[in-house]
PDB file of N, CA and C in Angstrom:
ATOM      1  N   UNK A   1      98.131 104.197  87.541  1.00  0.00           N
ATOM      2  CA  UNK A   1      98.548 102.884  87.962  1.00  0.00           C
ATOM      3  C   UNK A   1      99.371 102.995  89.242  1.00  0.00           C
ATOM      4  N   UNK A   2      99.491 101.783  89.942  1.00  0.00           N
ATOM      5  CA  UNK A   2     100.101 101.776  91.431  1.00  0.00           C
ATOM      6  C   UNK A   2     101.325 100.664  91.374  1.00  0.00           C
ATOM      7  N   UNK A   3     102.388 100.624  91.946  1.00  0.00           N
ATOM      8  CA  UNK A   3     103.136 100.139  92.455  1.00  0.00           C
ATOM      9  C   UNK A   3     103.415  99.083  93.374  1.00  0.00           C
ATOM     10  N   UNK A   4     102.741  98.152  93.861  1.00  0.00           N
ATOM     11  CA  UNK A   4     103.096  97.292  95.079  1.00  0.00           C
ATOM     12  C   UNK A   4     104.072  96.995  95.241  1.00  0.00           C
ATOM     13  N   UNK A   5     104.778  97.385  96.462  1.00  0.00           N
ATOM     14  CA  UNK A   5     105.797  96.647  96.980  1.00  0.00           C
ATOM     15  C   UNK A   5     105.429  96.081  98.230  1.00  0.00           C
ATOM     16  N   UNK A   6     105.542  94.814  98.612  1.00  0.00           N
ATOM     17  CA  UNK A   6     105.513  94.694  99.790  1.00  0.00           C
ATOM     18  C   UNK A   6     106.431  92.995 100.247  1.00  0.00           C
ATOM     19  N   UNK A   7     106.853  93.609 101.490  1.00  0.00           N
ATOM     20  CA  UNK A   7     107.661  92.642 102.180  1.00  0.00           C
ATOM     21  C   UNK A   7     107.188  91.850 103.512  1.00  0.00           C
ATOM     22  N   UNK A   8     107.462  90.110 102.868  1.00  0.00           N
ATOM     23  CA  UNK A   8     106.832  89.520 103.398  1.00  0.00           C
ATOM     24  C   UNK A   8     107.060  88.687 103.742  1.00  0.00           C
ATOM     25  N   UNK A   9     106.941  87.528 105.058  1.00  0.00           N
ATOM     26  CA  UNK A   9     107.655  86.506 105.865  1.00  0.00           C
ATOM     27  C   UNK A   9     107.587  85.143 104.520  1.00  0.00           C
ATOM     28  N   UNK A  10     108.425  84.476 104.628  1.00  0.00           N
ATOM     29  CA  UNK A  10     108.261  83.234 103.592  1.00  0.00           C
ATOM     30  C   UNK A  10     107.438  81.779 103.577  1.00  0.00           C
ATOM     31  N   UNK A  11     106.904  82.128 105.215  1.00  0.00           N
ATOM     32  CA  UNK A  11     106.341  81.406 105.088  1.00  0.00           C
ATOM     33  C   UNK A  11     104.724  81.578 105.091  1.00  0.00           C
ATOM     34  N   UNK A  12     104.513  83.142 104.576  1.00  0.00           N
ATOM     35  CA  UNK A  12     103.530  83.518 104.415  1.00  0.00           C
ATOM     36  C   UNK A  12     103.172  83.492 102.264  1.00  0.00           C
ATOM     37  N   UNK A  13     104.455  83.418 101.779  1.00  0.00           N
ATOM     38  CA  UNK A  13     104.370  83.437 100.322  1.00  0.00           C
ATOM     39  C   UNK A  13     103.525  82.626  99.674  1.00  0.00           C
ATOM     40  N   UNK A  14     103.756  81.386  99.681  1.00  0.00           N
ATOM     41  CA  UNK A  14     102.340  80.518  99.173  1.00  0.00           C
ATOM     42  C   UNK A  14     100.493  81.434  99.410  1.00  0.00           C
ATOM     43  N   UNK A  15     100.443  81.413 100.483  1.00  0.00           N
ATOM     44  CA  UNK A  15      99.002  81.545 100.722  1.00  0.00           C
ATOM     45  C   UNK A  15      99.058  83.551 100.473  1.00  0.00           C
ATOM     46  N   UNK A  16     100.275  83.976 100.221  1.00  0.00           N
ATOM     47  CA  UNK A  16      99.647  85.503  99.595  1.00  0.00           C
ATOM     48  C   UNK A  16      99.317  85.160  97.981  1.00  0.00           C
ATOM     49  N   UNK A  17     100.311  84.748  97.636  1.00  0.00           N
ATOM     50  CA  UNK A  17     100.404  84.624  96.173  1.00  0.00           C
ATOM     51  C   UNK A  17      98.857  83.945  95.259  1.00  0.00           C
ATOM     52  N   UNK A  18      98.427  82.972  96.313  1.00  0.00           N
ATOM     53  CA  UNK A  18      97.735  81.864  95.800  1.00  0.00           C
ATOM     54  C   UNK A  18      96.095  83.139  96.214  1.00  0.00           C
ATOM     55  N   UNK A  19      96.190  83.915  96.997  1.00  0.00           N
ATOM     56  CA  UNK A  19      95.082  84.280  97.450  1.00  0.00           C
ATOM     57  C   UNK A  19      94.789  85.595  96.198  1.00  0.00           C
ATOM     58  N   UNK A  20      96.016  85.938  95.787  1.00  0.00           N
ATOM     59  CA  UNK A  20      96.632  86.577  94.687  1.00  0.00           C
ATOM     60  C   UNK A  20      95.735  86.764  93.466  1.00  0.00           C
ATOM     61  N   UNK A  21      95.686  85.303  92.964  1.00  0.00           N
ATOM     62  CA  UNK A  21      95.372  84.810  91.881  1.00  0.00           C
ATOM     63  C   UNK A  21      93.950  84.307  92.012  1.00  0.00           C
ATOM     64  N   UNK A  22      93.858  84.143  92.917  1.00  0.00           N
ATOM     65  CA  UNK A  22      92.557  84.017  92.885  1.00  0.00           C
ATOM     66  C   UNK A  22      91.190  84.923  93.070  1.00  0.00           C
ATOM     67  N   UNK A  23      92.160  86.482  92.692  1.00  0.00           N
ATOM     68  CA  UNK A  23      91.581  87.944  92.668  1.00  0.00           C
ATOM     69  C   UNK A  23      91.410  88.438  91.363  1.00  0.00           C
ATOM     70  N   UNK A  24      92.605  87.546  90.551  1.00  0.00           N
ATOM     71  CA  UNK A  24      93.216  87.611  89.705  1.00  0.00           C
ATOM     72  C   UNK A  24      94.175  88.825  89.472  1.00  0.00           C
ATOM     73  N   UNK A  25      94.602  88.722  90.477  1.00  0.00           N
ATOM     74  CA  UNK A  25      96.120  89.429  90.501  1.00  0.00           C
ATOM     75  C   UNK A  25      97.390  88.397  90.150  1.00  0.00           C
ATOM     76  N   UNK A  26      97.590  88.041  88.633  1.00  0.00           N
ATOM     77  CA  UNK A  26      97.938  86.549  88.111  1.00  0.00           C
ATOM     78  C   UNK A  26      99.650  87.337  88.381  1.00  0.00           C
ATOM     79  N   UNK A  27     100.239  88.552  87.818  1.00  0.00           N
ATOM     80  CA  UNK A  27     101.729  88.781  87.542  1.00  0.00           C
ATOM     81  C   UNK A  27     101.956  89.307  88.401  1.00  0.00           C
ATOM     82  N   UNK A  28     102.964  88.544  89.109  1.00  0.00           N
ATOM     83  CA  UNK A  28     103.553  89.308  90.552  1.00  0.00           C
ATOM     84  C   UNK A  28     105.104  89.073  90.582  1.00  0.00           C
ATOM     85  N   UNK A  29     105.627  89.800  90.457  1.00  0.00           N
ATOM     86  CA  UNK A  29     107.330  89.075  91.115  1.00  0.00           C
ATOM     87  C   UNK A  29     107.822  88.829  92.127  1.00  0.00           C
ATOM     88  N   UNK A  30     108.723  88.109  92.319  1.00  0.00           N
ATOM     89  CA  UNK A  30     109.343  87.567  93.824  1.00  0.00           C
ATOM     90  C   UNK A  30     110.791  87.619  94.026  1.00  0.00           C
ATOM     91  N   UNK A  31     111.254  88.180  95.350  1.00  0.00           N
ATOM     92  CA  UNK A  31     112.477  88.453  95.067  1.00  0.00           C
ATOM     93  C   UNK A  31     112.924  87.975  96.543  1.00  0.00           C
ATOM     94  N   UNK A  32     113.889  87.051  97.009  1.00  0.00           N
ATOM     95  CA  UNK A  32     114.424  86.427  98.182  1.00  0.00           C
ATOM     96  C   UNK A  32     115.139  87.484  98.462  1.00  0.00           C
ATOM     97  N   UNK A  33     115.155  88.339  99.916  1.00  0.00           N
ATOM     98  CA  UNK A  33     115.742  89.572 100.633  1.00  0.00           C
ATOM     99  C   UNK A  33     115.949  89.069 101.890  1.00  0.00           C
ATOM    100  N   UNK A  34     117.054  89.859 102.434  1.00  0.00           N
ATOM    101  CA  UNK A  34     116.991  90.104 103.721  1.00  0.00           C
ATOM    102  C   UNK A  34     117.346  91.702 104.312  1.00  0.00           C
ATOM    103  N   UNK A  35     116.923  91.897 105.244  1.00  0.00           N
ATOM    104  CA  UNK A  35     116.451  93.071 106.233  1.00  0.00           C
ATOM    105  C   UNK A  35     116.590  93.143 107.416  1.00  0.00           C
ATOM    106  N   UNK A  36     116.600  94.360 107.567  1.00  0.00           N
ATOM    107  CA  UNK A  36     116.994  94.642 109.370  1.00  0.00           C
ATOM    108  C   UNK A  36     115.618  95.700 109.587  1.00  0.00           C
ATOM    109  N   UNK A  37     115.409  95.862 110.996  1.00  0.00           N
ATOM    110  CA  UNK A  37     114.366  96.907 111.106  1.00  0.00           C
ATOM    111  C   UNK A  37     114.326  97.190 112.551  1.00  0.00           C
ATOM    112  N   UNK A  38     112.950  98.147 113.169  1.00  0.00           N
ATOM    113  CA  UNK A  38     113.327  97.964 114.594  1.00  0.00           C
ATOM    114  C   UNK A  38     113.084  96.892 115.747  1.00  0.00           C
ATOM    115  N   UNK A  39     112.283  96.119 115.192  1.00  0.00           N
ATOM    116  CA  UNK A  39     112.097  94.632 115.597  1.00  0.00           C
ATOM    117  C   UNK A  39     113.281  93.448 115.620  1.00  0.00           C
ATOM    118  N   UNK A  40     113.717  92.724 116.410  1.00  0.00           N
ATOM    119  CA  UNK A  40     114.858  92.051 116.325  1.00  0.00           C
ATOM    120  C   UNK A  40     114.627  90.700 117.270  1.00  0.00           C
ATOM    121  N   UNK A  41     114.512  89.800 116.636  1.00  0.00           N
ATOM    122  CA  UNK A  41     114.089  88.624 117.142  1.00  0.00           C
ATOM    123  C   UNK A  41     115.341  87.933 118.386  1.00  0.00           C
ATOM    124  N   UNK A  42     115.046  87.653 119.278  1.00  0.00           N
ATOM    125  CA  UNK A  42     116.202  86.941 120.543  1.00  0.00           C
ATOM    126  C   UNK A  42     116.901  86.051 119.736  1.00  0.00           C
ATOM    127  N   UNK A  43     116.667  85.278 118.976  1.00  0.00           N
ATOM    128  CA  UNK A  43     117.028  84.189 118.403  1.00  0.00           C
ATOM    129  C   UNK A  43     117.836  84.510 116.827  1.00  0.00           C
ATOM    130  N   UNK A  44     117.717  85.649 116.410  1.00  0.00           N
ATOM    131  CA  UNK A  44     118.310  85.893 115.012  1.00  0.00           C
ATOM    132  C   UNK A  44     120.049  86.183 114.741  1.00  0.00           C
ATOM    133  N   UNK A  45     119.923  85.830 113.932  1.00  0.00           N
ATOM    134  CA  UNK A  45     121.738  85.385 113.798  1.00  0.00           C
ATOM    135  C   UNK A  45     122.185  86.365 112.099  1.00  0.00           C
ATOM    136  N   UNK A  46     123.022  87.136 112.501  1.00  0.00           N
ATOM    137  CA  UNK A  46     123.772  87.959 110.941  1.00  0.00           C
ATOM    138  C   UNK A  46     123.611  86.658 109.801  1.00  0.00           C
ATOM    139  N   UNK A  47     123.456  87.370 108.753  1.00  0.00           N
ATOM    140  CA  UNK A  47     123.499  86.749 107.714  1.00  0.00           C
ATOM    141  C   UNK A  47     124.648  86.598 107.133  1.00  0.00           C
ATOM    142  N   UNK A  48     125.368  85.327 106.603  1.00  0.00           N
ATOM    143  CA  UNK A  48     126.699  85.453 105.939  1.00  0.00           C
ATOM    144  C   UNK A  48     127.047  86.314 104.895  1.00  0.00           C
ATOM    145  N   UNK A  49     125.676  86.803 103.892  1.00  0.00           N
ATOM    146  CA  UNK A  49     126.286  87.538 102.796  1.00  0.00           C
ATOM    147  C   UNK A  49     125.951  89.039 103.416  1.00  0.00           C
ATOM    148  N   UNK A  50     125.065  89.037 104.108  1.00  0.00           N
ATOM    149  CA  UNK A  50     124.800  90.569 104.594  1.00  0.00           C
ATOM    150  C   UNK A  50     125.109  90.921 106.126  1.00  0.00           C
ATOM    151  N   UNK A  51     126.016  91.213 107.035  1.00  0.00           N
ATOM    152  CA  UNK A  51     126.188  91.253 108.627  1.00  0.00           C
ATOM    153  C   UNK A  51     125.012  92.315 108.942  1.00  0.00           C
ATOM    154  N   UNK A  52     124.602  93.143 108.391  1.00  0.00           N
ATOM    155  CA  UNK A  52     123.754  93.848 109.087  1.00  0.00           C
ATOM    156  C   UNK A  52     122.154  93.253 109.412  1.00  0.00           C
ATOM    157  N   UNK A  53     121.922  92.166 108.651  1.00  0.00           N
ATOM    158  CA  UNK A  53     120.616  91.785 108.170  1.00  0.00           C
ATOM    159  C   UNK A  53     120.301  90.526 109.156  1.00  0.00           C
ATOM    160  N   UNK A  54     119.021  90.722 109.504  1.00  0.00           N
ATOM    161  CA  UNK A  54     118.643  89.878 110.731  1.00  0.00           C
ATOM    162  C   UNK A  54     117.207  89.362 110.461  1.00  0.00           C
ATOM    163  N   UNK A  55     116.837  89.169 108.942  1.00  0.00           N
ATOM    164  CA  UNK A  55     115.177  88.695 108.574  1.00  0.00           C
ATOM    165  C   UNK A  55     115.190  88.668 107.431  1.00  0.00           C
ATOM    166  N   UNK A  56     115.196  87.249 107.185  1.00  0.00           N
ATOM    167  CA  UNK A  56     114.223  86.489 105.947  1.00  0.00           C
ATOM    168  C   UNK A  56     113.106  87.107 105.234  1.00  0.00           C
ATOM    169  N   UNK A  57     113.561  87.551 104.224  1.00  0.00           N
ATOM    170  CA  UNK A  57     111.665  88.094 103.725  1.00  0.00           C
ATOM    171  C   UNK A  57     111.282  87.685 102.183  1.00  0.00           C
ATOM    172  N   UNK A  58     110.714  88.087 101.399  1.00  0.00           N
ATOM    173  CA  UNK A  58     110.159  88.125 100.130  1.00  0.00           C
ATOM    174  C   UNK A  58     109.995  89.000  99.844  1.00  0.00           C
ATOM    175  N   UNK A  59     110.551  89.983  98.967  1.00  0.00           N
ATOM    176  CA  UNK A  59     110.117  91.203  98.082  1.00  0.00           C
ATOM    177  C   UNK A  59     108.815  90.560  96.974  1.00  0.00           C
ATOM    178  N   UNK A  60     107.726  90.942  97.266  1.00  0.00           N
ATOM    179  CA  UNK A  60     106.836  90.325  96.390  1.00  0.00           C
ATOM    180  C   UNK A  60     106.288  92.086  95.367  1.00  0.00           C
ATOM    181  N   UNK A  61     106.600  91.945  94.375  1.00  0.00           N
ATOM    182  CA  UNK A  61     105.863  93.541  93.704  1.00  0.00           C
ATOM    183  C   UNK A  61     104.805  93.208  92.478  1.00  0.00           C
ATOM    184  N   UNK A  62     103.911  94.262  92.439  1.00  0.00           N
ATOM    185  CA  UNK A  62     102.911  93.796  91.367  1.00  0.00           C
ATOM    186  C   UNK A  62     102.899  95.615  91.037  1.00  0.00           C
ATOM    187  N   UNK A  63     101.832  95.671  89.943  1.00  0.00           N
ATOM    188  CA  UNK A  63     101.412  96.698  89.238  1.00  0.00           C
ATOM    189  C   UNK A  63      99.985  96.598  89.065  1.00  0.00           C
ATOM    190  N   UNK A  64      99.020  97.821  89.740  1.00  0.00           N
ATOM    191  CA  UNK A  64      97.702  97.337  88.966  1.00  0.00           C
ATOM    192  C   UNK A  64      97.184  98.642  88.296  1.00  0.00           C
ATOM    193  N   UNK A  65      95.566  98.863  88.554  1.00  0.00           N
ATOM    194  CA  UNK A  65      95.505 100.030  88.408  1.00  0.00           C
ATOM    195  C   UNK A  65      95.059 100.632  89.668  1.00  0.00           C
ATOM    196  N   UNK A  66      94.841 101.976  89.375  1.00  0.00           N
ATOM    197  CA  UNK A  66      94.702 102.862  90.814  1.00  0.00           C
ATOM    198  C   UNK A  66      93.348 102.042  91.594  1.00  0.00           C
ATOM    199  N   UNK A  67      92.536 102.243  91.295  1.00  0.00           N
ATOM    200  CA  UNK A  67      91.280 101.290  91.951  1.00  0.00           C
ATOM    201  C   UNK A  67      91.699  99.835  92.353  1.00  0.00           C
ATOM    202  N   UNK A  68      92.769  99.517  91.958  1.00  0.00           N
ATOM    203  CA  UNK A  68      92.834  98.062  92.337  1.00  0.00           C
ATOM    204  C   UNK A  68      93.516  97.696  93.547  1.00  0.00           C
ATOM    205  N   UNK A  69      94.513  99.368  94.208  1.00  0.00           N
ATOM    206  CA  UNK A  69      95.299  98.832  94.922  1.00  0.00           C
ATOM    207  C   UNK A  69      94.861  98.665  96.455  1.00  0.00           C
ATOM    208  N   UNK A  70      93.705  99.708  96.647  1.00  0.00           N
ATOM    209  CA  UNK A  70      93.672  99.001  98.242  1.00  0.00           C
ATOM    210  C   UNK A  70      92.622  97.569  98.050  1.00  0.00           C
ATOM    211  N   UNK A  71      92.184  96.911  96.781  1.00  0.00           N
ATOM    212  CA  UNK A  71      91.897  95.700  97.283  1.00  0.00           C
ATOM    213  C   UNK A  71      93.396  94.587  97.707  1.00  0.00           C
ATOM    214  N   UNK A  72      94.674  94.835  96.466  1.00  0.00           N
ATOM    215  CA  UNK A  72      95.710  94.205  96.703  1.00  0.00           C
ATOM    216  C   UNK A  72      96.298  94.491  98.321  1.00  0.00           C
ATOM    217  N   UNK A  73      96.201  95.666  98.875  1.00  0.00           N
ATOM    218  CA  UNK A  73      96.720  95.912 100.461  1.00  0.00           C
ATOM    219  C   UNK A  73      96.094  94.826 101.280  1.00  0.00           C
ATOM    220  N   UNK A  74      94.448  95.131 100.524  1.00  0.00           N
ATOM    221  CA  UNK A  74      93.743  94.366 101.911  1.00  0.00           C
ATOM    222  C   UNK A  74      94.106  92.362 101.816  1.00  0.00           C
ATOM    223  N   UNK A  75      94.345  91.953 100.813  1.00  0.00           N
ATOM    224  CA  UNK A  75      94.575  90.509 100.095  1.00  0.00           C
ATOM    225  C   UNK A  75      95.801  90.450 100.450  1.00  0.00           C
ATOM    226  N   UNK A  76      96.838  90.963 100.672  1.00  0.00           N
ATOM    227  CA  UNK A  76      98.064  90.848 101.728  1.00  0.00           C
ATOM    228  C   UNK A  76      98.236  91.209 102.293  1.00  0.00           C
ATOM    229  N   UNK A  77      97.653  91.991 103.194  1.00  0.00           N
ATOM    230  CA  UNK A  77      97.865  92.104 104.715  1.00  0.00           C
ATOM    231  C   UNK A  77      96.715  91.413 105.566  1.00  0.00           C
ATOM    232  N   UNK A  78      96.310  90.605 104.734  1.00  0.00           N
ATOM    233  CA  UNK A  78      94.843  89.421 105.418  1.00  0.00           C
ATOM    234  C   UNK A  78      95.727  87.852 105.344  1.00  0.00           C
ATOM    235  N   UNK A  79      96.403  87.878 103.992  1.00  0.00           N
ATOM    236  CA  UNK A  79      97.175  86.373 104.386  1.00  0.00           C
ATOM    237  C   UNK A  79      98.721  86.519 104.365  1.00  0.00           C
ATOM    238  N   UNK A  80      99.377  88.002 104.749  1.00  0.00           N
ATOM    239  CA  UNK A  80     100.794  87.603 105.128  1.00  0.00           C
ATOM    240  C   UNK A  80     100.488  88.129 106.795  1.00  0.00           C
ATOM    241  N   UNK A  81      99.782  88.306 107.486  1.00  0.00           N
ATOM    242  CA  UNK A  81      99.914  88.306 108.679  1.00  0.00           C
ATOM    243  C   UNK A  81     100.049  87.680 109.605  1.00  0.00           C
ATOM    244  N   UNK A  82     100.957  87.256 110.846  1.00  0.00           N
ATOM    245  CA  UNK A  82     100.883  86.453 111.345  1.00  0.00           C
ATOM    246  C   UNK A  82     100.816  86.855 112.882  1.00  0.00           C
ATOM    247  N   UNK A  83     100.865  85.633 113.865  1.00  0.00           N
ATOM    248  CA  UNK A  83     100.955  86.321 115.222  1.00  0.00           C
ATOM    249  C   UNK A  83     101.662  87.412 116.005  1.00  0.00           C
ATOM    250  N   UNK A  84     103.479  87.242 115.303  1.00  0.00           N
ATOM    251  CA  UNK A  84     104.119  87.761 115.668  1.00  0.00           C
ATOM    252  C   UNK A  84     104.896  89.103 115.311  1.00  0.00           C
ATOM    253  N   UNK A  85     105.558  89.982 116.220  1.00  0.00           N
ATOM    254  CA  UNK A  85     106.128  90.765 115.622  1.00  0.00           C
ATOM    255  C   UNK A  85     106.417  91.202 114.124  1.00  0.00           C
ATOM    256  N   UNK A  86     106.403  91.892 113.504  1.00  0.00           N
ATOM    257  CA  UNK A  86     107.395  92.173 112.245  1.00  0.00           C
ATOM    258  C   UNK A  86     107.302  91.129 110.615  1.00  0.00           C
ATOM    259  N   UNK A  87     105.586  91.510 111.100  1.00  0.00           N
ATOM    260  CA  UNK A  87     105.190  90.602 109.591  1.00  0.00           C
ATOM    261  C   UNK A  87     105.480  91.355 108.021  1.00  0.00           C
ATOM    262  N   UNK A  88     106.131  92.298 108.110  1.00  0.00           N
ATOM    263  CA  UNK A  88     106.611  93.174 107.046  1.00  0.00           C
ATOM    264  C   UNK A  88     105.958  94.802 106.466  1.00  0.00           C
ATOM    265  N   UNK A  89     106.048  94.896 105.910  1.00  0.00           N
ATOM    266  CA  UNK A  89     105.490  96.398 105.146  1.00  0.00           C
ATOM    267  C   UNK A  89     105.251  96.605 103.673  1.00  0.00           C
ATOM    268  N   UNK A  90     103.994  97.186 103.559  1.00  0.00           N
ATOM    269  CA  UNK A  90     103.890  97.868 102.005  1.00  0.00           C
ATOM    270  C   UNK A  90     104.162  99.390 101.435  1.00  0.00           C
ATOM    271  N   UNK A  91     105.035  99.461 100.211  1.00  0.00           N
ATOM    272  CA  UNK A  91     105.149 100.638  99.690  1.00  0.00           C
ATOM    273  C   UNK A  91     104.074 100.357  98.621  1.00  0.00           C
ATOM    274  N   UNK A  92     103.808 101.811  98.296  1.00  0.00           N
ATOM    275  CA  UNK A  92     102.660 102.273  96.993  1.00  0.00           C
ATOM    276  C   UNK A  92     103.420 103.256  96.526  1.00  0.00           C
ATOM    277  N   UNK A  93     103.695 103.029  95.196  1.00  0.00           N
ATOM    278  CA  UNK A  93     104.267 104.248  94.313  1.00  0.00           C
ATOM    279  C   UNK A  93     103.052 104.325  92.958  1.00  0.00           C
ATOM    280  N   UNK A  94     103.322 105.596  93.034  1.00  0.00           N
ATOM    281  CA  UNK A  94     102.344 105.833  91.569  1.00  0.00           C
ATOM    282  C   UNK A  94     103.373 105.407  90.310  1.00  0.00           C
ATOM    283  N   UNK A  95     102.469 104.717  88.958  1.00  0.00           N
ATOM    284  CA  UNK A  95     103.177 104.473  87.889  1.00  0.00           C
ATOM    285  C   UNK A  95     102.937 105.225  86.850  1.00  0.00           C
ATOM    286  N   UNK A  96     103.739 105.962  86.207  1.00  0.00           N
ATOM    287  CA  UNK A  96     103.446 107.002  85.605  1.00  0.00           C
ATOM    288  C   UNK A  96     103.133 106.666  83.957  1.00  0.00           C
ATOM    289  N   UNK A  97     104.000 105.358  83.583  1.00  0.00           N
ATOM    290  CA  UNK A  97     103.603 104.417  82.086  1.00  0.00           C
ATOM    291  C   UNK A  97     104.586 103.300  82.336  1.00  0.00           C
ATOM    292  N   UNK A  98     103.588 101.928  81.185  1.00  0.00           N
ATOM    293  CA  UNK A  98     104.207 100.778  81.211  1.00  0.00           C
ATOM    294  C   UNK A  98     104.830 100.539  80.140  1.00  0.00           C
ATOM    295  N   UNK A  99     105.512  99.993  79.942  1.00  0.00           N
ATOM    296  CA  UNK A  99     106.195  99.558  78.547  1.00  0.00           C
ATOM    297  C   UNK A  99     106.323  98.477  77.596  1.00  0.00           C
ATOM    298  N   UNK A 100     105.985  97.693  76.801  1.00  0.00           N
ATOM    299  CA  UNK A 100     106.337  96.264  76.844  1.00  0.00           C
ATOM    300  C   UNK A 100     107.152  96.198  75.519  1.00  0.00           C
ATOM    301  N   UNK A 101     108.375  95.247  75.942  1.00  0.00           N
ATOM    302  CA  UNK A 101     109.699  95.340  75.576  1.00  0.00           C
ATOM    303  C   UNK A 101     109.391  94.982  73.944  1.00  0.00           C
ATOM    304  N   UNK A 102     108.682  94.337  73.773  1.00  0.00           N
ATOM    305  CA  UNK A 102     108.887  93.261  72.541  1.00  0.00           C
ATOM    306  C   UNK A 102     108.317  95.282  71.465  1.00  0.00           C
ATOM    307  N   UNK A 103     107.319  95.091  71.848  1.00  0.00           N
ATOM    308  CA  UNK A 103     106.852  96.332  70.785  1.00  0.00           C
ATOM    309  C   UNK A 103     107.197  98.045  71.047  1.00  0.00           C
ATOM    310  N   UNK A 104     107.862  98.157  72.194  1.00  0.00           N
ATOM    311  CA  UNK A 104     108.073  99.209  72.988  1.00  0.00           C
ATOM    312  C   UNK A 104     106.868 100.682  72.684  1.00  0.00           C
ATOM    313  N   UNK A 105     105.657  99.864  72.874  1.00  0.00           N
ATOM    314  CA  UNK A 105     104.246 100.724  72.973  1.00  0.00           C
ATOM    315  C   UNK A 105     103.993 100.473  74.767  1.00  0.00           C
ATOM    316  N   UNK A 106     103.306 102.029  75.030  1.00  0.00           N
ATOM    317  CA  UNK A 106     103.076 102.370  75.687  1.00  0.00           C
ATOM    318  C   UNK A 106     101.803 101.455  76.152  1.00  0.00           C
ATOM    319  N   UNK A 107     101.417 100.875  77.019  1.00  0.00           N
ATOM    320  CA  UNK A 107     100.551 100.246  77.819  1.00  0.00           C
ATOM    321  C   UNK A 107      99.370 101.028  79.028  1.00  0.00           C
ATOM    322  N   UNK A 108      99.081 101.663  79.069  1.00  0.00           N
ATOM    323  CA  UNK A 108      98.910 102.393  80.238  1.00  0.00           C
ATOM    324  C   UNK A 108      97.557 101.538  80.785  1.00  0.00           C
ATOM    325  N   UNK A 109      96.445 100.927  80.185  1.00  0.00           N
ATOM    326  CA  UNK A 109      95.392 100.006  80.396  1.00  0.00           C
ATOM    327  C   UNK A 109      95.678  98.662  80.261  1.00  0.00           C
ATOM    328  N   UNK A 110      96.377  97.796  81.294  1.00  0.00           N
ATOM    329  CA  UNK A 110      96.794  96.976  81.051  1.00  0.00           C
ATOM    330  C   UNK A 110      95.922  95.624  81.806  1.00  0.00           C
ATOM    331  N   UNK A 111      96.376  93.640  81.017  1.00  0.00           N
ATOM    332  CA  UNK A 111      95.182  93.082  82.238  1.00  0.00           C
ATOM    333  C   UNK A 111      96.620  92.001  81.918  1.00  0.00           C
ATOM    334  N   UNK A 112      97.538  92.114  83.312  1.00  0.00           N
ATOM    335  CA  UNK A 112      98.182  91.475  83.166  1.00  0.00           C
ATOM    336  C   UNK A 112      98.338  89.582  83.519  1.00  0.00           C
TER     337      UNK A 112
END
């Protein structure tokens, strides 16, 4: 199993998510971030809770299986891209087992 992480402009979230599901990549999480990187927009202003951080993003992460993940790369990096600079990045980590809380059995073939 694979890992998705990937970080992504917000106003790209609707049309990843929705393009998502309609792969049926239905369980994804979402997490409101901000970030710094080597890109730095003329116009960007410190963030009040973070001074170092200069970009709005979405931590969006999913889990699939190994075969599934360069279709998920290609399904977000086709609708979080945009014209400009610093449309974000994906990590891939391998998953080594899943868990699910209620029965705490091992999952490893999962259709979430």
């Amino acid at each position: 199993m694979k890992e998705i992480k990937a970080y992504i402009k917000p106003i790209k979230l609707e049309k990843v998510v929705e393009a998502l599901k309609e792969n049926n990549f239905k369980s994804v999480t979402l997490i409101e971030c901000e970030g710094t990187g080597a890109y730095k927009r003329e116009d960007s202003l410190p963030s009040l809770k973070f001074h170092f951080a200069d970009s709005k993003m979405i931590k969006l992460e999913l889990v699939c299986q190994d075969e599934e993940a360069e279709k998920v790369i290609e399904i977000i990096c086709k609708n979080a891209s945009t014209p400009y600079p610093a449309d974000g990045i994906i990590y891939i980590s391998d998953v080594k087992d899943v868990f699910r809380i209620k029965t705490c059995k091992s999952i490893k073939k999962f259709d979430f």
